[in-house]
Protein backbone atom coordinates (compact mmCIF):
# COMPACT_ATOMS: atom_id res chain seq x y z
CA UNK A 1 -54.81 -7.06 5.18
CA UNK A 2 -52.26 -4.39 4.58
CA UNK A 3 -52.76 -1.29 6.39
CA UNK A 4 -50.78 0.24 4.27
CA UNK A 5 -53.36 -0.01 1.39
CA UNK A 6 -56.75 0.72 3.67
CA UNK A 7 -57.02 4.36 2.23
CA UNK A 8 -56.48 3.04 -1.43
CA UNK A 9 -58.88 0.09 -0.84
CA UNK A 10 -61.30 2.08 0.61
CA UNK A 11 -61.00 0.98 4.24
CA UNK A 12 -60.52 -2.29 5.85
CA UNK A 13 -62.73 -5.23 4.57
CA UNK A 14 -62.60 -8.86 4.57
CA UNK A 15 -60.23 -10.20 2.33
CA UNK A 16 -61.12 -13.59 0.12
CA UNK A 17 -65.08 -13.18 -1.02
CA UNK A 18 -64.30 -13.77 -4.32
CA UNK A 19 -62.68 -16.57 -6.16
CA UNK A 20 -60.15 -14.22 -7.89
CA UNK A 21 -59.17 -13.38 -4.63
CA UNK A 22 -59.35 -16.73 -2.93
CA UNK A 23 -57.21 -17.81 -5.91
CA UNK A 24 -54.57 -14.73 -5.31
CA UNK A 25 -53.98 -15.52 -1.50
CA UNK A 26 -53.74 -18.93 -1.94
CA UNK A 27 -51.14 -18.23 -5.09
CA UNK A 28 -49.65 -15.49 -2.84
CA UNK A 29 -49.27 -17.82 0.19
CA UNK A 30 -47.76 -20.64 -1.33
CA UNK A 31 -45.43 -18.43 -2.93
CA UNK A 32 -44.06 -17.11 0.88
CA UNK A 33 -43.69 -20.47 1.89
CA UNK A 34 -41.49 -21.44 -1.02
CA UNK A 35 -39.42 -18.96 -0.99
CA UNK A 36 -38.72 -19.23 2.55
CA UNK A 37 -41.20 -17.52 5.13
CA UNK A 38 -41.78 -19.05 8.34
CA UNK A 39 -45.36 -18.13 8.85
CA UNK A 40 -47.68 -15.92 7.41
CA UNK A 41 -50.35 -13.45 9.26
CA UNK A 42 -53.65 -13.60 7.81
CA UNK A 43 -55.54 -10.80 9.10
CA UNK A 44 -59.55 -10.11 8.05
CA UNK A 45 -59.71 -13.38 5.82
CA UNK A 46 -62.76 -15.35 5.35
CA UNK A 47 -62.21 -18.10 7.79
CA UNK A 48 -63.06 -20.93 5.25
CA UNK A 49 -60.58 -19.56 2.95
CA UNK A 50 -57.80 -18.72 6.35
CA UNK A 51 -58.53 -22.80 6.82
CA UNK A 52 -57.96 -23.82 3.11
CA UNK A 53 -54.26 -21.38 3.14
CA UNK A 54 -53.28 -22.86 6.58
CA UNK A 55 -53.62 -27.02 5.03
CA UNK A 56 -52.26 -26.10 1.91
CA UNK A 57 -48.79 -24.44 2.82
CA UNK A 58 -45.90 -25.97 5.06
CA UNK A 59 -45.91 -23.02 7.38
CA UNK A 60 -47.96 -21.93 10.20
CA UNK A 61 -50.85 -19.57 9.75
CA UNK A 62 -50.97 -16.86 12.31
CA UNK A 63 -55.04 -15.52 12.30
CA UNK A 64 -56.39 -11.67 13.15
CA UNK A 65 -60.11 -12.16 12.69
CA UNK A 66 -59.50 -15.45 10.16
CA UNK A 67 -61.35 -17.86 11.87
CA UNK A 68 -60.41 -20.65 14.28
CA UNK A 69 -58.32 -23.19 11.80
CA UNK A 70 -55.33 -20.93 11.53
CA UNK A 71 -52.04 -22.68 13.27
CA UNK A 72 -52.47 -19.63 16.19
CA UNK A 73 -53.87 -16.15 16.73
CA UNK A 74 -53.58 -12.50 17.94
CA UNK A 75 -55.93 -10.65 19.73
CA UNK A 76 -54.23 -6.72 20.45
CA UNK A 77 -54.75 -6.23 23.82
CA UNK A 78 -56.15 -3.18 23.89
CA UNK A 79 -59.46 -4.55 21.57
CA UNK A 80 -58.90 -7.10 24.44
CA UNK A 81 -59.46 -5.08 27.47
CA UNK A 82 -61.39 -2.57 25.64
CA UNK A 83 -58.88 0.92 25.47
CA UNK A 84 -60.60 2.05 22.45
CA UNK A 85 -64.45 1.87 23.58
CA UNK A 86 -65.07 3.84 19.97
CA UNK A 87 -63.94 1.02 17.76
CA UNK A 88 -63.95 -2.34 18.72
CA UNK A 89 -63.31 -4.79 15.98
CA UNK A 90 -66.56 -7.57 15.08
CA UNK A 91 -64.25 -10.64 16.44
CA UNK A 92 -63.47 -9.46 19.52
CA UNK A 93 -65.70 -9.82 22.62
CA UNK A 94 -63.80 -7.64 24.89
CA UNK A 95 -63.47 -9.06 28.90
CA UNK A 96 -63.02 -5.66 29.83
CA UNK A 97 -63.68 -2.05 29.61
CA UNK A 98 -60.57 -0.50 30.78
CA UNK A 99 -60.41 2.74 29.01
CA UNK A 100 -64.20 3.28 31.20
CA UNK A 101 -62.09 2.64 34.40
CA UNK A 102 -59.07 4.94 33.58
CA UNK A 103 -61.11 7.51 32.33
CA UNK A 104 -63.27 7.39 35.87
CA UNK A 105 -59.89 6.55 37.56
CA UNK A 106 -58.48 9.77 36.42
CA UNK A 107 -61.59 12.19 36.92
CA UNK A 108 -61.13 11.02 40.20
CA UNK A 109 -57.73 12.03 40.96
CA UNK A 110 -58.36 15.39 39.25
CA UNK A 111 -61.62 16.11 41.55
CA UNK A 112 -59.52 15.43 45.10
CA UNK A 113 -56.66 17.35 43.79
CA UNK A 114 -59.65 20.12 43.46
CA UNK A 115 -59.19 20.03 39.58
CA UNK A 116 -62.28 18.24 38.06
């Protein structure tokens, strides 16, 4: 996933559904690794296809939303702890709804400083 490209691509979308594609990231991964990456971020790739990258190429896989067989994985915090309650992405379960408590946190403070 390149976020530079969402707009041109037509937003964000799962990467690998099709076997050109599957064959492209695989091609385009193996192709890092030989000429010298240490890993490679697979963000918004089908997981089987995340899985078939990370045993093909000598590197680890790092996974955003690719599935559990990548070497490791990011979660952003804030999707973690739930700072952007209008967009949470489908992998992530959030454990908490911060942006709910600073948004009551701060009402709050505004209503005893006679503000709110």
């Amino acid at each position: 996933m390149l976020p530079q490209n969402v707009l041109k691509e037509g937003g964000y979308h799962v990467k690998g559904k099709t076997e050109a594609e599957r064959q492209s990231m695989l091609s385009d991964a193996q192709e890092l690794a030989d000429a010298g990456a240490f890993a490679i971020v697979l963000e918004l790739v089908m997981p089987p296809v995340a899985a078939e990258i990370t045993a093909r190429i000598p590197i680890p896989t790092i996974g955003i939303g690719s599935g559990d067989s990548c070497a490791g994985q990011i979660l952003v915090t804030y999707d973690l702890v739930g700072l952007f309650p209008w967009f949470t992405p489908r992998f992530v379960k959030p454990g908490a709804e911060c942006a709910v408590a600073i948004k009551s946190a701060a009402a709050a403070w505004m209503k005893s400083l006679g503000q709110g």
